[in-house]
N, C-alpha and C. Protein backbone atom coordinates (compact mmCIF):
# COMPACT_ATOMS: atom_id res chain seq x y z
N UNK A 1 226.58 147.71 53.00
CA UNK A 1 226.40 148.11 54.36
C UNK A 1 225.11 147.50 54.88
N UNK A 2 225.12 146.66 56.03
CA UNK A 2 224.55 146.09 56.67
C UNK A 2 223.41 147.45 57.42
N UNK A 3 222.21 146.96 57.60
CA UNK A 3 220.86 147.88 57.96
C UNK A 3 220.83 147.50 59.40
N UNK A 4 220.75 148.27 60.24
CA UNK A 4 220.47 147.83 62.09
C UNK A 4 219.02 148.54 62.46
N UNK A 5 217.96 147.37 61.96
CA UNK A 5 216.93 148.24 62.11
C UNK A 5 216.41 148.23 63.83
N UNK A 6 216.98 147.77 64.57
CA UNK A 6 217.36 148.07 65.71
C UNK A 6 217.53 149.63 66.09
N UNK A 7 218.41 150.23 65.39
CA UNK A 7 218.67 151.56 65.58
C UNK A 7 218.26 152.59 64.36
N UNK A 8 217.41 152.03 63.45
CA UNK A 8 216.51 152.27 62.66
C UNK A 8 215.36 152.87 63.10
N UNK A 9 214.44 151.99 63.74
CA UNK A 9 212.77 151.74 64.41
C UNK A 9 212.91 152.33 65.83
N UNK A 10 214.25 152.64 66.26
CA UNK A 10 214.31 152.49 67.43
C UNK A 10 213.54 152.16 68.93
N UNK A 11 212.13 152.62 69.86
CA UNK A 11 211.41 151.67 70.15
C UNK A 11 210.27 151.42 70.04
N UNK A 12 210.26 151.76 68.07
CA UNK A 12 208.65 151.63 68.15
C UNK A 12 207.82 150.57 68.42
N UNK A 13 208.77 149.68 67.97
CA UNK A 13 208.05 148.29 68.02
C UNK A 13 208.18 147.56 69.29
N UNK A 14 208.66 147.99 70.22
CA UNK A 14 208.10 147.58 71.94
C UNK A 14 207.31 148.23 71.85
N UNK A 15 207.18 149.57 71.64
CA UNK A 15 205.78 150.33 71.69
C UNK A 15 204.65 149.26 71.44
N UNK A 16 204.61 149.62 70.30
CA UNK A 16 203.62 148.92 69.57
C UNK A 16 202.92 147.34 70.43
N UNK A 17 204.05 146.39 70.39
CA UNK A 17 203.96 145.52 71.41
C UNK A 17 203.13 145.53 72.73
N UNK A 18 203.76 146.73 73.67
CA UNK A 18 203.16 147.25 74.63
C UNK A 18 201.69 147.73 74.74
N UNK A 19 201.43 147.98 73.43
CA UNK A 19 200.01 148.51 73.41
C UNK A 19 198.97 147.56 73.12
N UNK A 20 199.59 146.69 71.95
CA UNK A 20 198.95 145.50 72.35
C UNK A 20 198.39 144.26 73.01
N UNK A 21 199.31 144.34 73.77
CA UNK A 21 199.06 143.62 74.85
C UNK A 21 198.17 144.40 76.26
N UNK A 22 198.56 145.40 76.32
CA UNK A 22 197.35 146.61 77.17
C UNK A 22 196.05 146.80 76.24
N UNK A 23 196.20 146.16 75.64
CA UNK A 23 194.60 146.12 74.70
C UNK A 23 194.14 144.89 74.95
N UNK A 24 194.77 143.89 74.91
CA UNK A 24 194.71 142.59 75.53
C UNK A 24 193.72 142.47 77.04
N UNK A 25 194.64 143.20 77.65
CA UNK A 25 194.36 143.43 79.62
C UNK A 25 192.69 143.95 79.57
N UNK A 26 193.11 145.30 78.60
CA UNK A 26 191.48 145.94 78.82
C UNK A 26 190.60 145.62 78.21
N UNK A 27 190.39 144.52 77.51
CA UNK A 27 189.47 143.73 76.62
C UNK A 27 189.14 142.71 77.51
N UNK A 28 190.12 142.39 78.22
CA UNK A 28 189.65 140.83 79.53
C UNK A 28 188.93 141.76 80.23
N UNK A 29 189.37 143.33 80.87
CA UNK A 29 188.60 143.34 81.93
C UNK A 29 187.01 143.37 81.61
N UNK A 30 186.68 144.20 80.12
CA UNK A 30 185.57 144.76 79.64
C UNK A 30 184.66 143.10 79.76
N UNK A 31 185.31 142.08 78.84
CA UNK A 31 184.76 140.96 78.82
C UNK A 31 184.39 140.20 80.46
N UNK A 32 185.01 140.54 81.34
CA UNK A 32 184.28 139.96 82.74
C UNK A 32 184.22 140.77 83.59
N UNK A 33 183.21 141.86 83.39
CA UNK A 33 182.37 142.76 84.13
C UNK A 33 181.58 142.60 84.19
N UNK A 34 180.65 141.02 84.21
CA UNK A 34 179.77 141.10 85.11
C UNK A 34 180.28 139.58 86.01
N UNK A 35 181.67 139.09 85.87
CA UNK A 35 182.21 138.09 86.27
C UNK A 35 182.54 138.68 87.96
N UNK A 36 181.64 137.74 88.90
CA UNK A 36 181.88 137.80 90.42
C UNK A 36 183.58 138.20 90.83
N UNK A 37 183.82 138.68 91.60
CA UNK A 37 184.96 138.57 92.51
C UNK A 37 186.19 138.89 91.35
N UNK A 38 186.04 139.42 90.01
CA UNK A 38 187.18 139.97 88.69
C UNK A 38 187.50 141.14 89.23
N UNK A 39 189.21 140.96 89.22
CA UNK A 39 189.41 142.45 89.54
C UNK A 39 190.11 142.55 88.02
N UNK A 40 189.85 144.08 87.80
CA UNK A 40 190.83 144.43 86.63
C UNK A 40 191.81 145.14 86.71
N UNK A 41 192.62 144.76 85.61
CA UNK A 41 194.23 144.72 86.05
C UNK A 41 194.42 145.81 84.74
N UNK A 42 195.89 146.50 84.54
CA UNK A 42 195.65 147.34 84.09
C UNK A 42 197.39 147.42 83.74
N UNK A 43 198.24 147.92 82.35
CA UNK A 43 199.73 148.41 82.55
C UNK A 43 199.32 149.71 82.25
N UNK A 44 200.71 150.45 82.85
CA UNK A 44 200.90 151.92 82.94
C UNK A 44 202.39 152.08 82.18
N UNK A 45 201.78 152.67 80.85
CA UNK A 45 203.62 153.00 80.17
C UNK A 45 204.56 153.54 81.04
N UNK A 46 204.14 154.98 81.88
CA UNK A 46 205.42 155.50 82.62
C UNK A 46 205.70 154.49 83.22
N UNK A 47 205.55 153.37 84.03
CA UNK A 47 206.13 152.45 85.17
C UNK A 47 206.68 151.94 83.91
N UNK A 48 206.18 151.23 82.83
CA UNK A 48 207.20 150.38 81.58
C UNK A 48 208.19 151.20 81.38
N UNK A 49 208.17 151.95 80.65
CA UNK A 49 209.32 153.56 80.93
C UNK A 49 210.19 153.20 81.51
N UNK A 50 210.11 153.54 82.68
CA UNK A 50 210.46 153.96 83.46
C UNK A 50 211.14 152.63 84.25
N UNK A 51 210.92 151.32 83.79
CA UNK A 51 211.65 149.69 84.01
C UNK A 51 212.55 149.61 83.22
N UNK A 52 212.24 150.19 82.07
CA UNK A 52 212.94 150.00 80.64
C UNK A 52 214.42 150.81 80.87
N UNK A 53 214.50 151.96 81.52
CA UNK A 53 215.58 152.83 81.29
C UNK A 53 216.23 152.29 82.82
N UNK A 54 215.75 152.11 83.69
CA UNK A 54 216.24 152.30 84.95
C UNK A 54 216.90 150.61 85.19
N UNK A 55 217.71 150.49 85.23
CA UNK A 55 218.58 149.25 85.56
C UNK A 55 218.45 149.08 87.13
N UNK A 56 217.18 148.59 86.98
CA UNK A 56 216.55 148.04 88.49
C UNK A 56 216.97 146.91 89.15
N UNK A 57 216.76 146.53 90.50
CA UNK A 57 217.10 145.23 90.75
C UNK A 57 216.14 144.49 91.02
N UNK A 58 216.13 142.97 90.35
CA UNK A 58 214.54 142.28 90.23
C UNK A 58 214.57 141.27 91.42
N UNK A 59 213.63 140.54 91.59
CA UNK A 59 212.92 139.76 92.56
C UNK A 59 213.13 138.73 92.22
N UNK A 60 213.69 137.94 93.17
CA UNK A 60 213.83 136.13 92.59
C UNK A 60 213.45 135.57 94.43
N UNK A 61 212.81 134.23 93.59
CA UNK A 61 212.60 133.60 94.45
C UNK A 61 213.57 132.46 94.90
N UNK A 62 214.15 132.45 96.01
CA UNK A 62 215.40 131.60 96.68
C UNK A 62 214.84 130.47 97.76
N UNK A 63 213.32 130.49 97.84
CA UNK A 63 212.94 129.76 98.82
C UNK A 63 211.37 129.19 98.53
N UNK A 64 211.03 127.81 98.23
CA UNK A 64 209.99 127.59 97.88
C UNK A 64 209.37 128.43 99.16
N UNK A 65 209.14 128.83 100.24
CA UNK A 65 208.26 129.68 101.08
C UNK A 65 208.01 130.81 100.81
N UNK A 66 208.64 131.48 99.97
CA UNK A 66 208.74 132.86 99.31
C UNK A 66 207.88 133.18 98.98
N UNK A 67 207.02 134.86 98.80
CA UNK A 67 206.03 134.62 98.37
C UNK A 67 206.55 135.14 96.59
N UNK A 68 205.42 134.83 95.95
CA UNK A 68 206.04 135.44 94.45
C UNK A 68 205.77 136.24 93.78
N UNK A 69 207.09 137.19 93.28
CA UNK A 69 206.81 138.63 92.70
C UNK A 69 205.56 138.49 91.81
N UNK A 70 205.16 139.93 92.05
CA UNK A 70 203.81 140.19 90.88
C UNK A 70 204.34 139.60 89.43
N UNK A 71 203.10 139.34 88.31
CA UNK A 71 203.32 138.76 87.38
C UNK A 71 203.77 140.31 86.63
N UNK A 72 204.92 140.20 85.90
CA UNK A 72 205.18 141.51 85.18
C UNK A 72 205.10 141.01 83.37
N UNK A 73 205.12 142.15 82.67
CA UNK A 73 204.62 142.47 81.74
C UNK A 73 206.16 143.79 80.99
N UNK A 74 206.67 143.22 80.29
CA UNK A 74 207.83 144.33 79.49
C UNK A 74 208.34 145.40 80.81
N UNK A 75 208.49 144.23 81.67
CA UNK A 75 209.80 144.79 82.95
C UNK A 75 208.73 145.78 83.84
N UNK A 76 207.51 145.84 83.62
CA UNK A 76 206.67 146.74 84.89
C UNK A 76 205.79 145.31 85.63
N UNK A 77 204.94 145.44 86.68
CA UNK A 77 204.57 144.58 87.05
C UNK A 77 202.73 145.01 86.40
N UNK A 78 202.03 144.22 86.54
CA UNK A 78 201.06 144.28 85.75
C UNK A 78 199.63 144.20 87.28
N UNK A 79 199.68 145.66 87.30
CA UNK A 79 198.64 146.08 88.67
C UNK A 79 197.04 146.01 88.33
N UNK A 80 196.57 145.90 89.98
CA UNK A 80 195.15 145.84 89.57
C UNK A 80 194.73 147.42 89.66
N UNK A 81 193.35 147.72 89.39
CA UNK A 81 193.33 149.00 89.09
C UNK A 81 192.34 149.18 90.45
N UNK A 82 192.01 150.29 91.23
CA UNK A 82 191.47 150.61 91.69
C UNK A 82 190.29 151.03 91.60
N UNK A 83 188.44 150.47 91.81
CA UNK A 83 187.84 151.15 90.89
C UNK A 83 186.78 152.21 92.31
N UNK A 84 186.12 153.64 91.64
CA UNK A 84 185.86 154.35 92.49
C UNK A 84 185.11 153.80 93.53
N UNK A 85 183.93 152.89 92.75
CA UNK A 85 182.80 152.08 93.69
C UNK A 85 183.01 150.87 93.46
N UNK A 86 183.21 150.09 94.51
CA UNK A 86 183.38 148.51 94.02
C UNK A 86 181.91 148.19 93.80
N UNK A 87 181.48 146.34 93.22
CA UNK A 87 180.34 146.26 93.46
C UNK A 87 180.10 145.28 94.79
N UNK A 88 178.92 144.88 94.56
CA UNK A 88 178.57 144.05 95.71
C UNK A 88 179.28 142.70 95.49
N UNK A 89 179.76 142.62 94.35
CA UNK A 89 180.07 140.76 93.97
C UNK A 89 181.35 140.76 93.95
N UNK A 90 182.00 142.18 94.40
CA UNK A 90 183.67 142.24 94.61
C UNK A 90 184.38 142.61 93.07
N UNK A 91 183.50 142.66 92.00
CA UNK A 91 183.98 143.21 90.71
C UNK A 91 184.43 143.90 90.79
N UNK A 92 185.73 144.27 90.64
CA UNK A 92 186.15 146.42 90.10
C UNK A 92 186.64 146.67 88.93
N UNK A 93 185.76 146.11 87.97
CA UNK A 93 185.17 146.42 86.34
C UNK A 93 184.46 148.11 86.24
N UNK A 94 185.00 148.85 86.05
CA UNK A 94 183.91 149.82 85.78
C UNK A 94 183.79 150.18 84.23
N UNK A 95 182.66 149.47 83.80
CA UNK A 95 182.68 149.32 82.11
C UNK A 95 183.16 150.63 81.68
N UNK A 96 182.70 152.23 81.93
CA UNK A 96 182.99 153.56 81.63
C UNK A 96 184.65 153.57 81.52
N UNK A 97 185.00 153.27 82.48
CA UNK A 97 186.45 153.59 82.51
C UNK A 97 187.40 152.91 81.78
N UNK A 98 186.91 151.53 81.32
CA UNK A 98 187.80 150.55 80.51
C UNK A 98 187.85 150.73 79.47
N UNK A 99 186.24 151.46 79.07
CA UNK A 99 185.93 151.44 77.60
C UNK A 99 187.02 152.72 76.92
N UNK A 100 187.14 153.72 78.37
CA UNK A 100 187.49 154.61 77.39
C UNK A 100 189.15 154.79 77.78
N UNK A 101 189.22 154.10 78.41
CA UNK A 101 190.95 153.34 78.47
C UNK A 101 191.15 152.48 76.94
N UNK A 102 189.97 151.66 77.00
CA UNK A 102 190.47 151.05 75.36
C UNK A 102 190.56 151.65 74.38
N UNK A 103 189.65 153.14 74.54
CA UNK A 103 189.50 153.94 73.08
C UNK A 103 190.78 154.39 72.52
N UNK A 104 191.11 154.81 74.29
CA UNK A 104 192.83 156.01 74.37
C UNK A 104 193.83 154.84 73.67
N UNK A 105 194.03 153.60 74.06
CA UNK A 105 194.94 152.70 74.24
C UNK A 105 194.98 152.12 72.26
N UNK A 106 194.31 152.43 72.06
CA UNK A 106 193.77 152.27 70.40
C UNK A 106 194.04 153.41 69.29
N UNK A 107 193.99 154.36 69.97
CA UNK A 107 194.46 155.67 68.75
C UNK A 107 195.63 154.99 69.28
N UNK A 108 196.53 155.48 70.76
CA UNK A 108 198.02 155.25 70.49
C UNK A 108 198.76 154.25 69.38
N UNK A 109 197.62 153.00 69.71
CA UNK A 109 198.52 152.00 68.73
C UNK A 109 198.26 152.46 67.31
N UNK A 110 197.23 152.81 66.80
CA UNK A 110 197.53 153.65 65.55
C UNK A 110 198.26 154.49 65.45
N UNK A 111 198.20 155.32 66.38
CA UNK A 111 199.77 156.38 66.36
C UNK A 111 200.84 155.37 66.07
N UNK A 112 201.09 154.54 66.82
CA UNK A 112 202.31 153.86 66.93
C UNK A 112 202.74 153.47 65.24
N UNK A 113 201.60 152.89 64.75
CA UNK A 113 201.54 152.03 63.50
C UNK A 113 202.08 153.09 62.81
N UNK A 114 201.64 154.04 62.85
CA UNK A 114 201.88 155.18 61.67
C UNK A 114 202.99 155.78 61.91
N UNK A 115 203.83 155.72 62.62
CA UNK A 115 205.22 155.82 63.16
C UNK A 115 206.02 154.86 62.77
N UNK A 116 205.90 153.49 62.43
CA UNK A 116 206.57 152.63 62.29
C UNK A 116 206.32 153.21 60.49
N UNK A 117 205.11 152.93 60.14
CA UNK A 117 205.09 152.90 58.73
C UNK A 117 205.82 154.41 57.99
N UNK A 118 205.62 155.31 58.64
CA UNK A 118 206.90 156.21 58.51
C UNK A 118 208.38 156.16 58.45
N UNK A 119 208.53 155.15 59.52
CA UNK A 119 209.98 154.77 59.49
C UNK A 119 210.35 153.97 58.29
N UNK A 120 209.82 152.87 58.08
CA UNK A 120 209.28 152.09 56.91
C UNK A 120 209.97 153.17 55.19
N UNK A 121 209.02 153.94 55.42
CA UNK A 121 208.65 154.51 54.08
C UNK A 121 210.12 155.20 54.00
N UNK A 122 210.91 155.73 55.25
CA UNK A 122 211.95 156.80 55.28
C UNK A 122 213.08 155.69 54.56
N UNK A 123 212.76 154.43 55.07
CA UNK A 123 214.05 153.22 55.00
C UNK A 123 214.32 152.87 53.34
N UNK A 124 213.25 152.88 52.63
CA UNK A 124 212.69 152.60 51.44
C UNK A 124 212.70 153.73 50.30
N UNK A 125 213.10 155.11 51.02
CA UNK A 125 213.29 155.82 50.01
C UNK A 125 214.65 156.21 50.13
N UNK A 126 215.67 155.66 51.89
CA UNK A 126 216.73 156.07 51.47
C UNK A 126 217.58 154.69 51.03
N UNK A 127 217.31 153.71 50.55
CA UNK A 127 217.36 152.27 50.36
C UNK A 127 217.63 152.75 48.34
N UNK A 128 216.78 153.26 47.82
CA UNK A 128 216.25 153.42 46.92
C UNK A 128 217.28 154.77 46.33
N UNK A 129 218.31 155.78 46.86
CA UNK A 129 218.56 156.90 46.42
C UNK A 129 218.30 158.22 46.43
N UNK A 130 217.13 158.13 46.40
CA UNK A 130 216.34 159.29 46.24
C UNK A 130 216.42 160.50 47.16
């Protein structure tokens, strides 16, 4: 009998994916906060979620005059973030808030990991008999 670890893992590993790459985003923004005119950009799982389940209808461009959909990211579009005080150089880096967006965004992916490696361990002991 063939293994469908597809329906095994089921979505941890977009998870996982997802988080990495939002670790990605908030590491650029942290790295150019003191870069003039950087806005930072930011994904939000519920909108991924919430792309993922909902059989949406997407954006195509039919006319070089068109303007072009936001750049998206695992079917959400990948937004800038709003920050409370901008600065004078047009930055909306607010180091506080990224940092501890990266902290949050970092246990999850360890959560995540340890979810997969659970699944892992479950596959391997029922692989095995036991």
């Amino acid at each position: 009998m063939a293994i469908n670890f597809n329906a095994a893992l089921g979505n941890g590993p977009q998870t996982l994916a997802f988080r990495e790459k939002r670790g990605e985003i908030l590491a650029a923004n942290l790295a150019n906060a003191d870069t003039p005119n950087f806005k930072a950009r930011d994904l939000d799982f519920k909108s991924v979620l919430k792309q993922t389940v909902a059989s949406g209808v997407t954006m195509e461009r039919t006319h070089a005059g068109h303007i072009t959909p936001q750049q998206q990211l695992f079917g959400a579009n990948l937004m800038y973030r709003n920050p409370s005080q901008v600065s004078l150089d047009g930055n909306t880096v607010e180091s506080h808030v990224e940092q501890a967006k990266y902290a949050e965004n970092a246990v999850r992916y360890q959560a995540s990991l340890s979810f997969l490696s659970d699944d892992f361990s479950g596959m391997k002991l029922a692989l095995r008999g036991q």
